[in-house]
Protein backbone atom coordinates (compact mmCIF):
# COMPACT_ATOMS: atom_id res chain seq x y z
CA UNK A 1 94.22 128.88 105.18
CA UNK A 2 93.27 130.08 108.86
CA UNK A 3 94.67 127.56 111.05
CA UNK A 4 92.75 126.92 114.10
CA UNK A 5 93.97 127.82 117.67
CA UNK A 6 95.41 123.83 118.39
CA UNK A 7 97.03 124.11 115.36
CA UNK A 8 98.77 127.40 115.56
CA UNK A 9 100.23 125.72 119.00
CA UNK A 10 101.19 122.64 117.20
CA UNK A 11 102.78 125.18 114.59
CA UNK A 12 104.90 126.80 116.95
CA UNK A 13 105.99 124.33 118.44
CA UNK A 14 107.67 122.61 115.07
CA UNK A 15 108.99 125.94 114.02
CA UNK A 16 112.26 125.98 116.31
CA UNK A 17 115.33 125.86 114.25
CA UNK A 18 114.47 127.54 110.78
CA UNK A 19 113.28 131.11 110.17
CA UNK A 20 110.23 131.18 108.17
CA UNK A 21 109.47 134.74 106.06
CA UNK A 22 105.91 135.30 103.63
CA UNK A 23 105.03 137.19 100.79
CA UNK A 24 104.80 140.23 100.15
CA UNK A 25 107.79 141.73 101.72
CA UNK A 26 109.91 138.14 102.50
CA UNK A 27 113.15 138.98 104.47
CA UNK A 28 115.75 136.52 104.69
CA UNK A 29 117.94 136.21 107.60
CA UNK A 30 121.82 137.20 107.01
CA UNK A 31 124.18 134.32 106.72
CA UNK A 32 126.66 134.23 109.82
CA UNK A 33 130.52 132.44 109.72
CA UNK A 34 130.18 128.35 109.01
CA UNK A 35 126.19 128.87 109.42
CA UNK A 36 124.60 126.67 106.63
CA UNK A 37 121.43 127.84 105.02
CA UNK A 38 119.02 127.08 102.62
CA UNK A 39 116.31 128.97 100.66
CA UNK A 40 112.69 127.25 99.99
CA UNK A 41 109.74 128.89 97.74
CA UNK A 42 107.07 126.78 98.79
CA UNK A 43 102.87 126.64 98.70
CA UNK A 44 102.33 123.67 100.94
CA UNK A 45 100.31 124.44 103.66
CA UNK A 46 102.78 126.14 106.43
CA UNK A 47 101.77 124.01 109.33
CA UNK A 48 103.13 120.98 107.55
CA UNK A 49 106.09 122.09 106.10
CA UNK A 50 107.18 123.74 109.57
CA UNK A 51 107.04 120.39 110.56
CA UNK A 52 109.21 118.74 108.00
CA UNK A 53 111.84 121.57 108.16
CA UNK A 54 112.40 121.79 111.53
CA UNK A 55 112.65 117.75 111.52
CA UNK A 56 115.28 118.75 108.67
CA UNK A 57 117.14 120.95 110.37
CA UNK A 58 117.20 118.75 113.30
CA UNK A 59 119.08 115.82 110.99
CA UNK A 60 121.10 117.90 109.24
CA UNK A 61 122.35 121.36 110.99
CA UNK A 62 120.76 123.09 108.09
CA UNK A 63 118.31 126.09 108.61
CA UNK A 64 116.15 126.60 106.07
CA UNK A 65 114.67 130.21 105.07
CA UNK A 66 111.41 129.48 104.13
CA UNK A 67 109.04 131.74 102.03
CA UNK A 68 105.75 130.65 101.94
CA UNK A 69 102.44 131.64 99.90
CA UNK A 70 99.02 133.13 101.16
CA UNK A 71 95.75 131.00 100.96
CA UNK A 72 93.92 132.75 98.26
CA UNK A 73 97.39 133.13 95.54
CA UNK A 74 98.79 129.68 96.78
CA UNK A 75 101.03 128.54 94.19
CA UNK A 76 100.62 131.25 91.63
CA UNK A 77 101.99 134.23 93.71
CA UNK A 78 105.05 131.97 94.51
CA UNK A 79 105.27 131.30 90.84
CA UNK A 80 104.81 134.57 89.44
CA UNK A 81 107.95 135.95 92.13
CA UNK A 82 110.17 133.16 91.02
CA UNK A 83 109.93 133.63 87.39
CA UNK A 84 110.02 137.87 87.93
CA UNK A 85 113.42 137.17 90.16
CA UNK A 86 114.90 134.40 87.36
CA UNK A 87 114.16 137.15 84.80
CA UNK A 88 115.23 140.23 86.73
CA UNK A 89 118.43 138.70 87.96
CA UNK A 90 119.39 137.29 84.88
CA UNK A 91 119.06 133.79 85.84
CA UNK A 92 120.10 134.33 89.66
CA UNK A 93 117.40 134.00 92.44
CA UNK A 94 117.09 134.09 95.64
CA UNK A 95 115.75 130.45 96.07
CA UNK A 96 117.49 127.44 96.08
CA UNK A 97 114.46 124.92 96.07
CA UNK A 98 111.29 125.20 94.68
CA UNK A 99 108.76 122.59 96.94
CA UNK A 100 104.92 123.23 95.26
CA UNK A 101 102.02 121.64 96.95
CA UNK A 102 100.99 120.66 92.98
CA UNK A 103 102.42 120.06 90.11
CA UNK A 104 101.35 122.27 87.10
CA UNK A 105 103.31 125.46 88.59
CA UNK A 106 106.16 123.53 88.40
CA UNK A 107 105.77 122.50 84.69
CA UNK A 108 105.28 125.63 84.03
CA UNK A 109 108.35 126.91 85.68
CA UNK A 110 110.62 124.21 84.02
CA UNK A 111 108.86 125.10 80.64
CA UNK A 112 110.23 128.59 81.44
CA UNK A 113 113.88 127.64 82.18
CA UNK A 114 113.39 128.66 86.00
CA UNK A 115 114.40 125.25 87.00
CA UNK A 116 117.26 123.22 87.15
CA UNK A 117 118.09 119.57 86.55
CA UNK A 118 117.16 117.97 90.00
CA UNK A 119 118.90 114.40 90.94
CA UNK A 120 118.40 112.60 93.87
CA UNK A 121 120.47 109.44 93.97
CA UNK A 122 119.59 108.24 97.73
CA UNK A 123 116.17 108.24 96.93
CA UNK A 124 116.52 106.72 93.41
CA UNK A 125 118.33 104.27 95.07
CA UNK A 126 115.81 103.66 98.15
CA UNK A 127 113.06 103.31 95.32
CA UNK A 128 115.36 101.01 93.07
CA UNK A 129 113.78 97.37 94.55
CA UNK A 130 110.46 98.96 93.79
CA UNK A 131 111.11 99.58 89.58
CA UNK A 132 112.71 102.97 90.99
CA UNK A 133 111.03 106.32 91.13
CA UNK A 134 107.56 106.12 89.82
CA UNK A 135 107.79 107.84 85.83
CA UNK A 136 104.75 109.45 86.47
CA UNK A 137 106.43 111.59 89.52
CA UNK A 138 109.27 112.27 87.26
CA UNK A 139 109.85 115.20 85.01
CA UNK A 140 110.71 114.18 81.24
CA UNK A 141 113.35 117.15 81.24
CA UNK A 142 114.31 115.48 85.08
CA UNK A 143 113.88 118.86 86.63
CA UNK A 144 111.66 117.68 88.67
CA UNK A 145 110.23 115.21 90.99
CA UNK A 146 106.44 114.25 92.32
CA UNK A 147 105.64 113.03 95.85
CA UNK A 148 103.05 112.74 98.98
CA UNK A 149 99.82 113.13 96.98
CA UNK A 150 96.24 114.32 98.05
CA UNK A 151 93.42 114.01 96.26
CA UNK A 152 90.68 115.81 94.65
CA UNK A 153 87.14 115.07 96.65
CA UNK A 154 83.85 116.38 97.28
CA UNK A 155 83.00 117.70 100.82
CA UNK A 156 79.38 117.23 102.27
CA UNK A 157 77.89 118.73 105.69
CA UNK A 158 76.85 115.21 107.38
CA UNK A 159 73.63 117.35 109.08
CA UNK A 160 72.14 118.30 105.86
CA UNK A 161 73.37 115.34 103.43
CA UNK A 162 73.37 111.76 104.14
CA UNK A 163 76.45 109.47 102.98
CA UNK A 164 74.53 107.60 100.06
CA UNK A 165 73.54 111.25 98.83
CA UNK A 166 76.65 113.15 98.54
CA UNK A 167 77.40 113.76 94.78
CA UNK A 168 80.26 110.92 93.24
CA UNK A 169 81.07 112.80 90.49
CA UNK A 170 81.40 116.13 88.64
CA UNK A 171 77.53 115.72 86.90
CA UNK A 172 75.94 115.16 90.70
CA UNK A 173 77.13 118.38 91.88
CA UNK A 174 74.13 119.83 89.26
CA UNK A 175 71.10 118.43 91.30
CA UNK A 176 68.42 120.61 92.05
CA UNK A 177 68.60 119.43 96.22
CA UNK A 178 72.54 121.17 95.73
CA UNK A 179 71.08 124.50 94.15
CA UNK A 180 72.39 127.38 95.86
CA UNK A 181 74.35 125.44 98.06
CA UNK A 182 77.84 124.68 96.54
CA UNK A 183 81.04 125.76 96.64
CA UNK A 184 84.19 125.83 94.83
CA UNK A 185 87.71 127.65 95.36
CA UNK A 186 88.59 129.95 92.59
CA UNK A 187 89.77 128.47 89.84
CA UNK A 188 92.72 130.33 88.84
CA UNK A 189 94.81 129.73 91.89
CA UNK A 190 95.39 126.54 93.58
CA UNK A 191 94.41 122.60 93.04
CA UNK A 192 91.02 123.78 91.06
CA UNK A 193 92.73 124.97 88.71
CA UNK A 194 94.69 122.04 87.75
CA UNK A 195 91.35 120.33 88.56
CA UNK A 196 89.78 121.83 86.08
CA UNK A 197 92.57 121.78 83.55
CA UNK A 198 92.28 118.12 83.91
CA UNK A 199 88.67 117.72 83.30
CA UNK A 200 89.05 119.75 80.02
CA UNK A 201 91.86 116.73 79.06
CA UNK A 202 89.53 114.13 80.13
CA UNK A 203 86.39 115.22 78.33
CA UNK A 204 86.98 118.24 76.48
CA UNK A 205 87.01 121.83 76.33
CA UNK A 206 83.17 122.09 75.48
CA UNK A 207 81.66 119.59 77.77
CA UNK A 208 83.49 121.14 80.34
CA UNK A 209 82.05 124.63 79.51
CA UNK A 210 78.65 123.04 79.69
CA UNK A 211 79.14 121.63 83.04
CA UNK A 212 80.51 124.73 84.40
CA UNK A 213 77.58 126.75 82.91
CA UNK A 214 75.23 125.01 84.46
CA UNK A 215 76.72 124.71 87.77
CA UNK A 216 76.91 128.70 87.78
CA UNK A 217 73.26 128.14 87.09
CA UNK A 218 72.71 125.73 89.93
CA UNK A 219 74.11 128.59 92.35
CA UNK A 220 77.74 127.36 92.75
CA UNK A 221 79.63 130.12 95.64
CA UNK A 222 83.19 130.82 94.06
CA UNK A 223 85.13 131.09 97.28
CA UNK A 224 89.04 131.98 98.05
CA UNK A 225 90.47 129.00 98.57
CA UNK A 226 89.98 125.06 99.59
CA UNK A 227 89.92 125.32 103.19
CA UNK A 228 87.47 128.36 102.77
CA UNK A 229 85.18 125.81 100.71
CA UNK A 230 85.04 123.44 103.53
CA UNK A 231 84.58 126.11 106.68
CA UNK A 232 81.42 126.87 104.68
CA UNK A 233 80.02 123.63 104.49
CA UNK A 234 80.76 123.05 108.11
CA UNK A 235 78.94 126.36 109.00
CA UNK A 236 76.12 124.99 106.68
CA UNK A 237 76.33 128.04 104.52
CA UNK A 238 76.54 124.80 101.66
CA UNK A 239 75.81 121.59 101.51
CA UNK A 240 78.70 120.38 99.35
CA UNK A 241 81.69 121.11 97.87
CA UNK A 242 85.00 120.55 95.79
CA UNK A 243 88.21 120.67 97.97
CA UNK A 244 91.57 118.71 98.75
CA UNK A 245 91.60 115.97 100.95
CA UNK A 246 94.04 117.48 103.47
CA UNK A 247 91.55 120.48 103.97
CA UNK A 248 88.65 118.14 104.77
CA UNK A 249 91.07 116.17 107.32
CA UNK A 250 92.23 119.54 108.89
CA UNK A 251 88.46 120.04 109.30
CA UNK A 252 87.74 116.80 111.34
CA UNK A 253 90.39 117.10 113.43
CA UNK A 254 88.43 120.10 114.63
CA UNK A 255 85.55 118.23 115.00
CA UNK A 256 83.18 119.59 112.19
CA UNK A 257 80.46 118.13 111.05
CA UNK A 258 82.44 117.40 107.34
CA UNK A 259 82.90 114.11 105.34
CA UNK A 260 84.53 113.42 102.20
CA UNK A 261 83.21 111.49 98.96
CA UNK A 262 86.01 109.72 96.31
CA UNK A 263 84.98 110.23 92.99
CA UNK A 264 83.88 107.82 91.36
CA UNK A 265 85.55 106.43 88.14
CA UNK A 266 82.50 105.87 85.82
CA UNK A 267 82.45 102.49 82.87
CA UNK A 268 78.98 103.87 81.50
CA UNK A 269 79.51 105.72 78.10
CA UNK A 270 80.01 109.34 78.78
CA UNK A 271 77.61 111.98 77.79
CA UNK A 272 79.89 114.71 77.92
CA UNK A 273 80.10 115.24 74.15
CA UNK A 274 76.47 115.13 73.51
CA UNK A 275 74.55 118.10 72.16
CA UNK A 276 73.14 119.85 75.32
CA UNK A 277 74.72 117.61 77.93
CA UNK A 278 76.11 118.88 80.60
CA UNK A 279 76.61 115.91 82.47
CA UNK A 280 79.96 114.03 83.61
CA UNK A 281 80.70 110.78 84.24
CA UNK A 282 83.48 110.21 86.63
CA UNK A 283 86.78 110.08 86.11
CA UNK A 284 87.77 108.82 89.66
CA UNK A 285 89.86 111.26 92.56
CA UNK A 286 92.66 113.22 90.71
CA UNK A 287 95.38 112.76 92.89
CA UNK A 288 97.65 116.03 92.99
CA UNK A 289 101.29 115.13 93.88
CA UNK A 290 103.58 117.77 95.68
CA UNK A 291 106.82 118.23 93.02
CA UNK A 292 110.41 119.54 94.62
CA UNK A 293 113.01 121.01 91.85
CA UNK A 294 116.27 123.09 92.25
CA UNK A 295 115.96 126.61 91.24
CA UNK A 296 118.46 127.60 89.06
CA UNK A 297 121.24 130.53 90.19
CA UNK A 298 121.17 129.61 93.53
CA UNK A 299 123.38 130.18 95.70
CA UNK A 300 123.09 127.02 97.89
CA UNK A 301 123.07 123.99 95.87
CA UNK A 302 124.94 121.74 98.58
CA UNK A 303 122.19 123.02 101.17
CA UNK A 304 119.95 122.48 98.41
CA UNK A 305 120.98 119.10 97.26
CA UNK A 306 120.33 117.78 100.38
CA UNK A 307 116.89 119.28 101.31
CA UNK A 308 115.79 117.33 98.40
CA UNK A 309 116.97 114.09 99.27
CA UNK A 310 114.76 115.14 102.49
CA UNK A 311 111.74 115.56 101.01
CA UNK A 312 111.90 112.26 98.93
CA UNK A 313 112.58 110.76 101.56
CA UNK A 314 111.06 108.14 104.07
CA UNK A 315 111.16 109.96 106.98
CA UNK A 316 110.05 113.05 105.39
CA UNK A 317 107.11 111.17 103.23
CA UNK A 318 105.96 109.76 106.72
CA UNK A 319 106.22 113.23 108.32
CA UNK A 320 103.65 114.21 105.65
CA UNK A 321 101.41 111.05 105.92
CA UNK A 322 101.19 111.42 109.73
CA UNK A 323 100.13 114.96 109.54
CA UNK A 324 96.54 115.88 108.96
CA UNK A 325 97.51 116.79 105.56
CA UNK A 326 97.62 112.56 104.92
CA UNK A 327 99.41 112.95 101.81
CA UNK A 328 100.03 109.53 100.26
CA UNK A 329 103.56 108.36 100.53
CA UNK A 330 105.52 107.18 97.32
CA UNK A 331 107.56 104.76 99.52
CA UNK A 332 105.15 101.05 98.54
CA UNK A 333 105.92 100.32 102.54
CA UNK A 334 104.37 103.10 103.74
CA UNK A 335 101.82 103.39 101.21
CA UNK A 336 100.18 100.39 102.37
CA UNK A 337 100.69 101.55 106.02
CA UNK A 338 98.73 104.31 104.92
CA UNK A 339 95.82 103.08 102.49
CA UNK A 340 92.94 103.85 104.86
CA UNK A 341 93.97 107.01 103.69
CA UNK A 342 94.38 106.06 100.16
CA UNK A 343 91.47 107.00 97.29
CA UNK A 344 89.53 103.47 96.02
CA UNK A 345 89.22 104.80 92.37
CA UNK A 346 92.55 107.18 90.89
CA UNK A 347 92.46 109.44 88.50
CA UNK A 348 96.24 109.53 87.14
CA UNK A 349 96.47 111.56 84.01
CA UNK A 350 99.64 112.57 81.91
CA UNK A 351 100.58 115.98 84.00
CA UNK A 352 101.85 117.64 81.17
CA UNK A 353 99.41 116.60 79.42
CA UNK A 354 97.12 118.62 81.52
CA UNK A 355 99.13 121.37 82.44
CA UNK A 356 99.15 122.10 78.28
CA UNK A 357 95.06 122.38 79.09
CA UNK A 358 95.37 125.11 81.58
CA UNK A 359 95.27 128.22 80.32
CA UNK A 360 92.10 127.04 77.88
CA UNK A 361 90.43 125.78 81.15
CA UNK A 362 91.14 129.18 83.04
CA UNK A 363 89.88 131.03 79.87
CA UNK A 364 86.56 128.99 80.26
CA UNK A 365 86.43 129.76 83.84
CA UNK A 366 86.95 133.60 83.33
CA UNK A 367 84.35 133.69 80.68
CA UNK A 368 81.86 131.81 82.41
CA UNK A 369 82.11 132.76 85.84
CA UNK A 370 84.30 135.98 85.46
């Protein structure tokens, strides 16, 4: 995403004490005598994980080499290099940990073999008075773990739409007062398309073609990414919009004329398999968790061990919370800290559940928007 001028100082300011390389063309820095390093693949948004690694590197002497995404590939350009290195290399790779800003790359990766098994016993431990790490942020295969969530929202300009008008679930973004007006990020990178994958779970692979078809008829703007969805409401190019949570709080804090709606989670009988529909009830805000995994082959797995632990925990899940990001902590302490924050009505599917519903959701898109 473009990061406005106060954040690009904020940015470089955090940076100090970890070199930081992007695709295409990623260099990593040569390892000097006793210097301790550690490789990270990641999509979340670079002015937040600056923030965490340098607070990293700070605790532990460890520099991390970060390689980071671009705003319109986000985690699928990261995903694809991973998987061509694993393959390439024969199971070697230059990266030692794998932090996504979702989750469904990740399955995918640990479906492939990319991954290895990931363990965590200080943060186990922290979460052990709490029924331990929630099984929902755990991989079956444990190759994986799931923290600091956003959510899935609708943006609205606040000039053009009031409060009680912005749409509350997937059906109210096909008013005729939206027409024209809408935007989405493109579905096959990024949180829509797990989004979307997830809304084919929910209500099925047809009523979700019906809704999208109509929305294309209702004059929906396909857009590059989730931050681009919510400069153009703020310009008042639309009125309202799907996007992430952290991109409509990065907004505010630049004083745009942006709020976010929670989806709604819906008790009426759902028309979504009736002839013709193309309505949809809610299904409440889909939160999308950040996951963290060890890559398998690298060459760091001390270094790597330990950024892990980092990123599950406390300090690092506050880091996260306190930026404008707000991602929702795992830690039940600083959860409720934190619940202004927090989505009223969840949407918490099985995530491999969904992931197994991507590629038929992406297939929809490509057919019906192209």
């Amino acid at each position: 995403m473009t990061v406005p001028l106060s954040r690009r100082r904020f940015t470089l300011a955090a940076a100090a004490g970890f070199a930081a390389a992007s695709i295409p063309g990623a260099r990593l820095l040569a390892r000097g005598p006793g210097d301790r390093r550690v490789v990270c693949y990641t999509s979340a948004d670079s002015v937040y994980a600056r923030v965490v690694f340098a607070a990293f590197t700070k605790a532990t002497g460890i520099r991390v080499d970060a390689v980071m995404d671009t705003e319109a590939t986000k985690t699928t350009g990261l995903m694809q290099r991973l998987l061509t290195e694993h393959e390439a290399a024969a199971g070697r790779t230059r990266c030692d940990v794998w932090w996504s800003s979702e989750p469904f790359g990740t399955i995918r990766l640990s479906r492939a073999g990319v991954l290895a098994e990931t363990a965590a016993p200080r943060a186990e431990e922290h979460m052990k008075p709490h029924g331990g790490w929630p099984a929902h942020l755990r991989a079956p295969d444990r190759t994986w773990y799931g923290f600091g969530s956003r959510a899935r929202v609708f943006v609205y300009n606040t000039r053009f739409v009031e409060a009680g008008d912005a749409p509350r679930t997937l059906g109210g973004l096909l008013r005729p007062e939206f027409k024209g007006r809408i935007a989405i990020a493109r579905p096959q990178f990024g949180t829509t398309r797990g989004h979307f994958a997830a809304v084919v779970h929910r209500f099925g692979a047809e009523a979700f073609e019906r809704w999208l078809t109509a929305l294309k008829a209702n004059g929906v703007r396909v857009l590059d990414g989730n931050a681009s969805v919510v400069a153009a409401v703020a310009r008042g190019e639309c009125r309202v919009g799907l996007t992430d949570t952290d991109d409509v709080f990065a907004g505010q804090r630049e004083r745009w004329p942006v709020e976010l709606a929670w989806e709604r989670k819906d008790t009426r009988n759902s028309d979504a398999e009736a002839p013709g529909s193309a309505d949809l009830p809610g299904m409440g805000s889909l939160l999308i968790p950040n996951t963290v995994a060890l890559a398998k082959g690298g060459a760091n797995r001390a270094e790597a061990a330990e950024l892990v632990e980092y990123l599950l925990s406390p300090d690092a899940q506050r880091a996260l919370a306190e930026t404008d990001s707000r991602n929702m902590p795992v830690d039940p302490a600083l959860r409720e800290e934190f619940k202004a924050f927090a989505a009223p009505e969840t949407a918490e599917p099985d995530l491999h559940a969904v992931a197994d519903r991507v590629d038929e959701a992406m297939a929809i898109c490509m057919r019906v928007l192209g």
